[in-house]
PDB file of N, CA and C in Angstrom:
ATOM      1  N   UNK A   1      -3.432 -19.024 -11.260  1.00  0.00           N
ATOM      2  CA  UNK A   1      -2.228 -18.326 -10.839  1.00  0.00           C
ATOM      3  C   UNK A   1      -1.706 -18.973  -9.558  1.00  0.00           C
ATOM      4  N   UNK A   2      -0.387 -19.306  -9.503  1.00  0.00           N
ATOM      5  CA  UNK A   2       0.250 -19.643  -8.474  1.00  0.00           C
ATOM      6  C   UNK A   2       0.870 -18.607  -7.390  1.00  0.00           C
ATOM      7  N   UNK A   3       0.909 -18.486  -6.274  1.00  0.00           N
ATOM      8  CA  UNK A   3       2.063 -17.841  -5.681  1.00  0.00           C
ATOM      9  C   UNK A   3       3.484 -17.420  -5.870  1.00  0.00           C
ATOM     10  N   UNK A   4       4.189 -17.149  -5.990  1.00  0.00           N
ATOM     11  CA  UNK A   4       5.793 -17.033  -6.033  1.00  0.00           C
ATOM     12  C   UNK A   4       6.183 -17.076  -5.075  1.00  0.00           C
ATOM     13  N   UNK A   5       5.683 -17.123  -4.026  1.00  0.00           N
ATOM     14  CA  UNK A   5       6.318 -17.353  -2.439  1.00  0.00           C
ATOM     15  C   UNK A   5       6.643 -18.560  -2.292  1.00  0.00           C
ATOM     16  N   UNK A   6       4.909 -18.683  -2.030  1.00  0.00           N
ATOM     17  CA  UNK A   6       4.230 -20.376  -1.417  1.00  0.00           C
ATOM     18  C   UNK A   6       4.254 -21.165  -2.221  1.00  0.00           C
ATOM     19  N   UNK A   7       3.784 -20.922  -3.496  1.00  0.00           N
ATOM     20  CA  UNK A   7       3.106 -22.026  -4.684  1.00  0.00           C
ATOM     21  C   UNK A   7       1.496 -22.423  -4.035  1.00  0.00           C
ATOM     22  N   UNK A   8       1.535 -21.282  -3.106  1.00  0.00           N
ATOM     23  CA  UNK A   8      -0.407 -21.519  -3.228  1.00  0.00           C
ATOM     24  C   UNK A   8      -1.172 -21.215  -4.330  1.00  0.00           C
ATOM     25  N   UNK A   9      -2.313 -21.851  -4.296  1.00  0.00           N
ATOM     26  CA  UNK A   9      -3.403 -21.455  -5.259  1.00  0.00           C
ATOM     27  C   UNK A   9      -4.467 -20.977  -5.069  1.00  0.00           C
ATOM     28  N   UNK A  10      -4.734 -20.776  -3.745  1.00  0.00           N
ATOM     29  CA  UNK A  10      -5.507 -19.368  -3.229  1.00  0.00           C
ATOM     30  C   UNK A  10      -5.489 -18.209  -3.249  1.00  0.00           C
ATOM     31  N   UNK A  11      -5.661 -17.902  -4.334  1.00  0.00           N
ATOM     32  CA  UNK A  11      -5.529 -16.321  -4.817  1.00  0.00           C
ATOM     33  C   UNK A  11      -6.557 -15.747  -4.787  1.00  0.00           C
ATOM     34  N   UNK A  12      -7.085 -14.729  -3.970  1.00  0.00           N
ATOM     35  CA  UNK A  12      -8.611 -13.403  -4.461  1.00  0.00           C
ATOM     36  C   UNK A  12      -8.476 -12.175  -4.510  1.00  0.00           C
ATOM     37  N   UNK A  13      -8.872 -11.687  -5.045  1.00  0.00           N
ATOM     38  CA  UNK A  13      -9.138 -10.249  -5.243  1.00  0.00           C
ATOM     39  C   UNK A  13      -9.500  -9.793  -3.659  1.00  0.00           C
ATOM     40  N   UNK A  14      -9.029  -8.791  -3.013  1.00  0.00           N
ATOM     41  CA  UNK A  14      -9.264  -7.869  -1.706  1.00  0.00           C
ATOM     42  C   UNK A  14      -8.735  -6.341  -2.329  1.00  0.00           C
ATOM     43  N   UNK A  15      -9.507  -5.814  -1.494  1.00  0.00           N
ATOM     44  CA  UNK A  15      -9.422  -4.668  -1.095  1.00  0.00           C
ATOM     45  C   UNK A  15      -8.021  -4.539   0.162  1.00  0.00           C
ATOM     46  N   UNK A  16      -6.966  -3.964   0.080  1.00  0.00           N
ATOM     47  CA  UNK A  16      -6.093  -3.611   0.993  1.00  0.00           C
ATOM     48  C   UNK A  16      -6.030  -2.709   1.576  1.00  0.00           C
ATOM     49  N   UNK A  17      -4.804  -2.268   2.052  1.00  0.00           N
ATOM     50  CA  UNK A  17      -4.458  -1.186   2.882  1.00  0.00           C
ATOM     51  C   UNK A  17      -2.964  -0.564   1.804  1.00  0.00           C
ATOM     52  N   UNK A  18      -2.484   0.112   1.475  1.00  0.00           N
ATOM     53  CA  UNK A  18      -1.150   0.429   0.991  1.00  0.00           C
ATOM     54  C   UNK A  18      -0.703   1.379   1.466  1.00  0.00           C
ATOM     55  N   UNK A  19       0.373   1.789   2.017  1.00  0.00           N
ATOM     56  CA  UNK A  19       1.356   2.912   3.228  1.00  0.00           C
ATOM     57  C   UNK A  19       2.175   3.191   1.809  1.00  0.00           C
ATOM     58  N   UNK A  20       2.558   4.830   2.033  1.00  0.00           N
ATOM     59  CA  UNK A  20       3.854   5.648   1.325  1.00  0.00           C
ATOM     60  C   UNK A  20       4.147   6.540   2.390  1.00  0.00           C
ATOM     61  N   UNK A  21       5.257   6.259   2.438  1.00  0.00           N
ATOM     62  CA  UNK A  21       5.827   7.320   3.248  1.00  0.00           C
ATOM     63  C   UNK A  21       6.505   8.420   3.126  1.00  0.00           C
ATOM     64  N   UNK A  22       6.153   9.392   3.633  1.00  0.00           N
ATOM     65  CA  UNK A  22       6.716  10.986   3.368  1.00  0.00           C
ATOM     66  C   UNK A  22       7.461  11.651   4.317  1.00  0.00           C
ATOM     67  N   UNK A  23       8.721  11.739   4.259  1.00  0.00           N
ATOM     68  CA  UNK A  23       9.562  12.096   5.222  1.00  0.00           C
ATOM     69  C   UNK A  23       9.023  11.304   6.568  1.00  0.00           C
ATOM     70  N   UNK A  24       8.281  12.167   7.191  1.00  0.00           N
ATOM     71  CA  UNK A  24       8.383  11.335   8.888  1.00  0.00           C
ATOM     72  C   UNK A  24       6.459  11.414   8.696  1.00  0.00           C
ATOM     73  N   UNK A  25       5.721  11.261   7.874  1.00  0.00           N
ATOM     74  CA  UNK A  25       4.346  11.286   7.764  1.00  0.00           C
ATOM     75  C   UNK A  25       4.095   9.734   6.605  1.00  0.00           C
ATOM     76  N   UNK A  26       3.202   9.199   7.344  1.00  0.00           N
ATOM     77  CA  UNK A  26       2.627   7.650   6.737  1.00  0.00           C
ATOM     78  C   UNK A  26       1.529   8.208   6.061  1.00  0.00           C
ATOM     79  N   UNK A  27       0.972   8.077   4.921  1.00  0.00           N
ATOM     80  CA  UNK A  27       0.292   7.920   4.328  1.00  0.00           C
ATOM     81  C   UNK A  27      -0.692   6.200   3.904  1.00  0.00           C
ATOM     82  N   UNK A  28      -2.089   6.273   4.167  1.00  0.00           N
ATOM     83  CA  UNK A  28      -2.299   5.010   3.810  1.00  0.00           C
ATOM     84  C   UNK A  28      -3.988   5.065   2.870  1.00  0.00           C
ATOM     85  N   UNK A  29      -4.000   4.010   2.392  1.00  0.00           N
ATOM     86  CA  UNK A  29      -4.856   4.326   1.303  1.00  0.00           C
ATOM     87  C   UNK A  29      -5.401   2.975   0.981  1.00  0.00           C
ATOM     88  N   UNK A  30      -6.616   2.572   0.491  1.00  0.00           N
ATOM     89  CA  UNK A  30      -6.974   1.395  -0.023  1.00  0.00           C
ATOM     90  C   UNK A  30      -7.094   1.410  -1.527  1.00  0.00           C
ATOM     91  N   UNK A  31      -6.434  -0.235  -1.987  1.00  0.00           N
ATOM     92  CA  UNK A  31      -6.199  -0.619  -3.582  1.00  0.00           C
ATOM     93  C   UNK A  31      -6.912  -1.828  -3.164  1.00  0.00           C
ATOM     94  N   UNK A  32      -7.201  -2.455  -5.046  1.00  0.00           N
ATOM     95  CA  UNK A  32      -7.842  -3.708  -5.038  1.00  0.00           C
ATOM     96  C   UNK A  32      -6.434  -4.315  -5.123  1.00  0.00           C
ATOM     97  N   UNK A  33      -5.952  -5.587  -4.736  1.00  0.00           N
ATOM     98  CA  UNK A  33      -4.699  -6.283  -5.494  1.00  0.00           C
ATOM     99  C   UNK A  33      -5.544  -8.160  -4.790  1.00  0.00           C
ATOM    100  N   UNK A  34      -4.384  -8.903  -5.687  1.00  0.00           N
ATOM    101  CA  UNK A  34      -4.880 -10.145  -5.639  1.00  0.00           C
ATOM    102  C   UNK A  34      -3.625 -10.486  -4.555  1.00  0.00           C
ATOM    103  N   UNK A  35      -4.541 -11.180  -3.398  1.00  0.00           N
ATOM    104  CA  UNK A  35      -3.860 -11.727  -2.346  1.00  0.00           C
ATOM    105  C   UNK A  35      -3.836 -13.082  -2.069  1.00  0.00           C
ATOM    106  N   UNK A  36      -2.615 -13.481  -1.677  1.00  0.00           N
ATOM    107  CA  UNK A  36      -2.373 -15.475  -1.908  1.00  0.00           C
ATOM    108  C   UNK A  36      -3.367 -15.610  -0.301  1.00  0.00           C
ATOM    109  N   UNK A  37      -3.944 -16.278  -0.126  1.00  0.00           N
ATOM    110  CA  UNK A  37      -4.487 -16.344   0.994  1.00  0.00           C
ATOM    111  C   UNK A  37      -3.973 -17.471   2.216  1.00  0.00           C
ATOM    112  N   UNK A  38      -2.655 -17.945   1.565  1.00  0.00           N
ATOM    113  CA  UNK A  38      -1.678 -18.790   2.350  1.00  0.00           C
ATOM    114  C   UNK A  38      -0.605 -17.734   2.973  1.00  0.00           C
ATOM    115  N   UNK A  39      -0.285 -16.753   2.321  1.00  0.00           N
ATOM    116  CA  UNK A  39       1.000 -16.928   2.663  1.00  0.00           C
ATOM    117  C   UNK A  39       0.878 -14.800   3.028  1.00  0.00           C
ATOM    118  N   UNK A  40      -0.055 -14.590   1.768  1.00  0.00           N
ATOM    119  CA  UNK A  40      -0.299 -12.553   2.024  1.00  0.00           C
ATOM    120  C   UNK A  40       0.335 -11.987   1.101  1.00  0.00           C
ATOM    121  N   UNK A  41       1.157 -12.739   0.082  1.00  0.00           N
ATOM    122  CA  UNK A  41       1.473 -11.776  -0.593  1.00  0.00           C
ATOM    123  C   UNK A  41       0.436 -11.350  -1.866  1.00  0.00           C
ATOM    124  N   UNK A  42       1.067 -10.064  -1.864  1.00  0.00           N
ATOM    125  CA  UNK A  42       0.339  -9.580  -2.862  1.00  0.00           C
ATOM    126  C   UNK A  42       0.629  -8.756  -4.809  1.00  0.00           C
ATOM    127  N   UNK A  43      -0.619  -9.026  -5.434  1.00  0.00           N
ATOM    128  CA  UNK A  43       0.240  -8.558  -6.500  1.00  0.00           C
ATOM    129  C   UNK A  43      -0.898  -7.966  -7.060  1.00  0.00           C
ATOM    130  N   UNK A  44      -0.469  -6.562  -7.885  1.00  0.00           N
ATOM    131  CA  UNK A  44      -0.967  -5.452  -7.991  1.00  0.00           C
ATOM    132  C   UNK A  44      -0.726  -5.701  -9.878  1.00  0.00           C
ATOM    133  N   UNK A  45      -1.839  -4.849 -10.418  1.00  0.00           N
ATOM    134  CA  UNK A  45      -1.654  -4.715 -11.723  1.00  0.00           C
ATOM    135  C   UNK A  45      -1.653  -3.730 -12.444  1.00  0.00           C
ATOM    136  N   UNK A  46      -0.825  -3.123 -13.819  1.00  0.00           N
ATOM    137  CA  UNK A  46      -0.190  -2.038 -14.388  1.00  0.00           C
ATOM    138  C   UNK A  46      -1.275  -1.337 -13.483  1.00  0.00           C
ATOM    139  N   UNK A  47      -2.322  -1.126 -13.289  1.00  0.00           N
ATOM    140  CA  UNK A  47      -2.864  -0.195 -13.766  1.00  0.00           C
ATOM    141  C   UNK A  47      -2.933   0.526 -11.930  1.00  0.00           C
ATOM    142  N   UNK A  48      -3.242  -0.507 -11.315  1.00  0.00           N
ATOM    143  CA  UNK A  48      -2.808  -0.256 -10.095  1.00  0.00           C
ATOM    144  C   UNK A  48      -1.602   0.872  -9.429  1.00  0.00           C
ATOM    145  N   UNK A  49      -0.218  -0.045  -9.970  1.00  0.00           N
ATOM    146  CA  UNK A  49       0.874   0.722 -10.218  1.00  0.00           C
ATOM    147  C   UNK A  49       1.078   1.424  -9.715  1.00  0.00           C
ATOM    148  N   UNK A  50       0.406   2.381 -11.211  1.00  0.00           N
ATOM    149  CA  UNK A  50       0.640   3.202 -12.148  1.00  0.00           C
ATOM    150  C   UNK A  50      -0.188   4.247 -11.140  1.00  0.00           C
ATOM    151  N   UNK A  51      -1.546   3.886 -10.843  1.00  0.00           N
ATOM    152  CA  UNK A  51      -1.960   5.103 -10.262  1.00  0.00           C
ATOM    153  C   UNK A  51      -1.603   5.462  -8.634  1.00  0.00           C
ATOM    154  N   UNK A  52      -0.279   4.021  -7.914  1.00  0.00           N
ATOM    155  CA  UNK A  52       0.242   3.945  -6.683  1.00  0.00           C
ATOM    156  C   UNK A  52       1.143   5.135  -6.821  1.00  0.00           C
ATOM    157  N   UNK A  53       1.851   4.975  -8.067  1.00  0.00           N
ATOM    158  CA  UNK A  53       3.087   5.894  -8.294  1.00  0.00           C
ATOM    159  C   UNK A  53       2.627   7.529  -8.441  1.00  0.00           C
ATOM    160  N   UNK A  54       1.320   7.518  -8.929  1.00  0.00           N
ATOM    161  CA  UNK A  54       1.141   8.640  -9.175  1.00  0.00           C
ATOM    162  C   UNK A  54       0.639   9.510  -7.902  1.00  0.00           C
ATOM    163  N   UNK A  55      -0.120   8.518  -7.284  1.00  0.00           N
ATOM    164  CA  UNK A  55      -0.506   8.912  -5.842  1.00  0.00           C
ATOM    165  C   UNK A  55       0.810   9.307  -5.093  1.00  0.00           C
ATOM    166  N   UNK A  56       2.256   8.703  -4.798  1.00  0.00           N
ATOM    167  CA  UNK A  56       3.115   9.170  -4.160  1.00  0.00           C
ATOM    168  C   UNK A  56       3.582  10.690  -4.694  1.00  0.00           C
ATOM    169  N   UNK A  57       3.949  10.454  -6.451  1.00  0.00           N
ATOM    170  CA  UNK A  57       4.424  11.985  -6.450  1.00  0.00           C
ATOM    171  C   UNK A  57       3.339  13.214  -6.382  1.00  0.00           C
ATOM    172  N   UNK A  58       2.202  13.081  -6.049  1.00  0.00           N
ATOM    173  CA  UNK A  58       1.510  14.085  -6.174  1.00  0.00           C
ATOM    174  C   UNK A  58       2.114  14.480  -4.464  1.00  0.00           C
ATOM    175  N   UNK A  59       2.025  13.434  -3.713  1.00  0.00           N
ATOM    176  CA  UNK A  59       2.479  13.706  -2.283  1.00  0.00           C
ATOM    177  C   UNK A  59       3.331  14.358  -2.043  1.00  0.00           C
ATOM    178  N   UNK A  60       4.109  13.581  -2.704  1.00  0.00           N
ATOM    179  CA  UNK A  60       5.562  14.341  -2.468  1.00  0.00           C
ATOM    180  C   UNK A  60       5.997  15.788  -3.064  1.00  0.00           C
ATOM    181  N   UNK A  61       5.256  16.208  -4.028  1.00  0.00           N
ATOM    182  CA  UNK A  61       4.870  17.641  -4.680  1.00  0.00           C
ATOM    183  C   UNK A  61       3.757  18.587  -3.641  1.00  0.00           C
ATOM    184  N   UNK A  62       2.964  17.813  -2.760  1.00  0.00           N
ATOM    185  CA  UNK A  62       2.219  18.786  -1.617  1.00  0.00           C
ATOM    186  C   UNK A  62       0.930  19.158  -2.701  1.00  0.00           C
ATOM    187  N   UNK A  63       0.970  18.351  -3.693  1.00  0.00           N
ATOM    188  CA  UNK A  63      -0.633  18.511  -4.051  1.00  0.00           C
ATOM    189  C   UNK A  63      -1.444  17.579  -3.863  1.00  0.00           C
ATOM    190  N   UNK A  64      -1.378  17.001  -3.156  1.00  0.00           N
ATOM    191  CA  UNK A  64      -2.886  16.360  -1.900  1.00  0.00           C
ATOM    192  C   UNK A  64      -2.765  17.007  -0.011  1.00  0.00           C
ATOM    193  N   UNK A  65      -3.882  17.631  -0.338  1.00  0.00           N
ATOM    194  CA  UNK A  65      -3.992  18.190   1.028  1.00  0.00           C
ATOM    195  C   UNK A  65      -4.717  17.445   1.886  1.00  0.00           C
ATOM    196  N   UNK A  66      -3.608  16.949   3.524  1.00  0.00           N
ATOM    197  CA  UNK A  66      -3.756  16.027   3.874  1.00  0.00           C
ATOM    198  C   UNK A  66      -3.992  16.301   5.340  1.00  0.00           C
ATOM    199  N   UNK A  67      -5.224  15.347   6.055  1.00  0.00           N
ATOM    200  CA  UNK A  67      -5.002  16.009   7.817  1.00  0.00           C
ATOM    201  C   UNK A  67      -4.756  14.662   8.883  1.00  0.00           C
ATOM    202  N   UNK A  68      -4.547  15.469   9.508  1.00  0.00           N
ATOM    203  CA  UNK A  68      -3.707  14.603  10.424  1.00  0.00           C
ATOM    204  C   UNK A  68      -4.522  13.325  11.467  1.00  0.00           C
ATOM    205  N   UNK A  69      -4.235  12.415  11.249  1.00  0.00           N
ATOM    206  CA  UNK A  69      -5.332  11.379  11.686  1.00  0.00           C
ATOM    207  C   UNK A  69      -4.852  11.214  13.218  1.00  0.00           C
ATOM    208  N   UNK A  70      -3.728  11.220  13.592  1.00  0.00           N
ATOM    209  CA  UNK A  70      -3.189  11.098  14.970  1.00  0.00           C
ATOM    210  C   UNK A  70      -1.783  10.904  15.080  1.00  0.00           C
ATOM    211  N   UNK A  71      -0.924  10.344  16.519  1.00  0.00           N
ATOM    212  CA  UNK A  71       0.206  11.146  16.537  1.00  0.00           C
ATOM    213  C   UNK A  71       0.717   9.267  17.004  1.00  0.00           C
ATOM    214  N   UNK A  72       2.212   9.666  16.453  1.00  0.00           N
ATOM    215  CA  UNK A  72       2.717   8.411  17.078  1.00  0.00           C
ATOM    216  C   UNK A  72       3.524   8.950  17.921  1.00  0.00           C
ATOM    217  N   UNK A  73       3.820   8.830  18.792  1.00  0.00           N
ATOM    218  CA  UNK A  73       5.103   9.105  20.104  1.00  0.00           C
ATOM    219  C   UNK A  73       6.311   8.099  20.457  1.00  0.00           C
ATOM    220  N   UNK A  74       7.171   8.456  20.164  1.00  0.00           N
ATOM    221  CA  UNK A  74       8.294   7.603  20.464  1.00  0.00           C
ATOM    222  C   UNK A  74       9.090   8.221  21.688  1.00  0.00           C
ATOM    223  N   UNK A  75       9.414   6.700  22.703  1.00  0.00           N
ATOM    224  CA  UNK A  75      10.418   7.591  23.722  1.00  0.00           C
ATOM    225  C   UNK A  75      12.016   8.101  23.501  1.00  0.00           C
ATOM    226  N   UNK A  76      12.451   8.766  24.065  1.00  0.00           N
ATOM    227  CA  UNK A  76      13.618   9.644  23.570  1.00  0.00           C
ATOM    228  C   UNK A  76      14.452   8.082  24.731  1.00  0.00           C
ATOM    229  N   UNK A  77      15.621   7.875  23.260  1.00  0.00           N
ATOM    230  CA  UNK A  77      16.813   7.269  23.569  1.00  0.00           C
ATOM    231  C   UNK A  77      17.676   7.701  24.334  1.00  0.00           C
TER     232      UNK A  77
END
């Protein structure tokens, strides 16, 4: 497998990080996906997806009960 970025051929399997975001709350979670090791991109398969997508709408429905890991603070403009 090649890249579509780079045209590297360093591709492996990792463990990631993947963010969804919910109104003003980050959600983050680890997937397997295959990462170019030139360049970072990454590519995920059906099955992956499929259970990314399903992970957001359960979120967004408030059926994963979720706690709060810490706070980001932004200064007022």
């Amino acid at each position: 497998m090649k890249c579509i970025i780079c045209n590297g051929e360093d591709i492996e399997t990792r463990e990631v990080l993947e963010e969804i975001s919910i109104d003003a709350d980050v959600v983050r979670f680890p997937v397997q996906a295959q990462v170019c090791c030139a360049c970072g991109e990454r590519y995920y398969d059906r099955r992956t997806v499929r259970m990314m997508e399903d992970i957001e709408r359960t979120l967004r429905s408030g059926g994963i009960p979720l706690r709060q890991a810490g706070r980001v603070l932004v200064e007022k403009v």
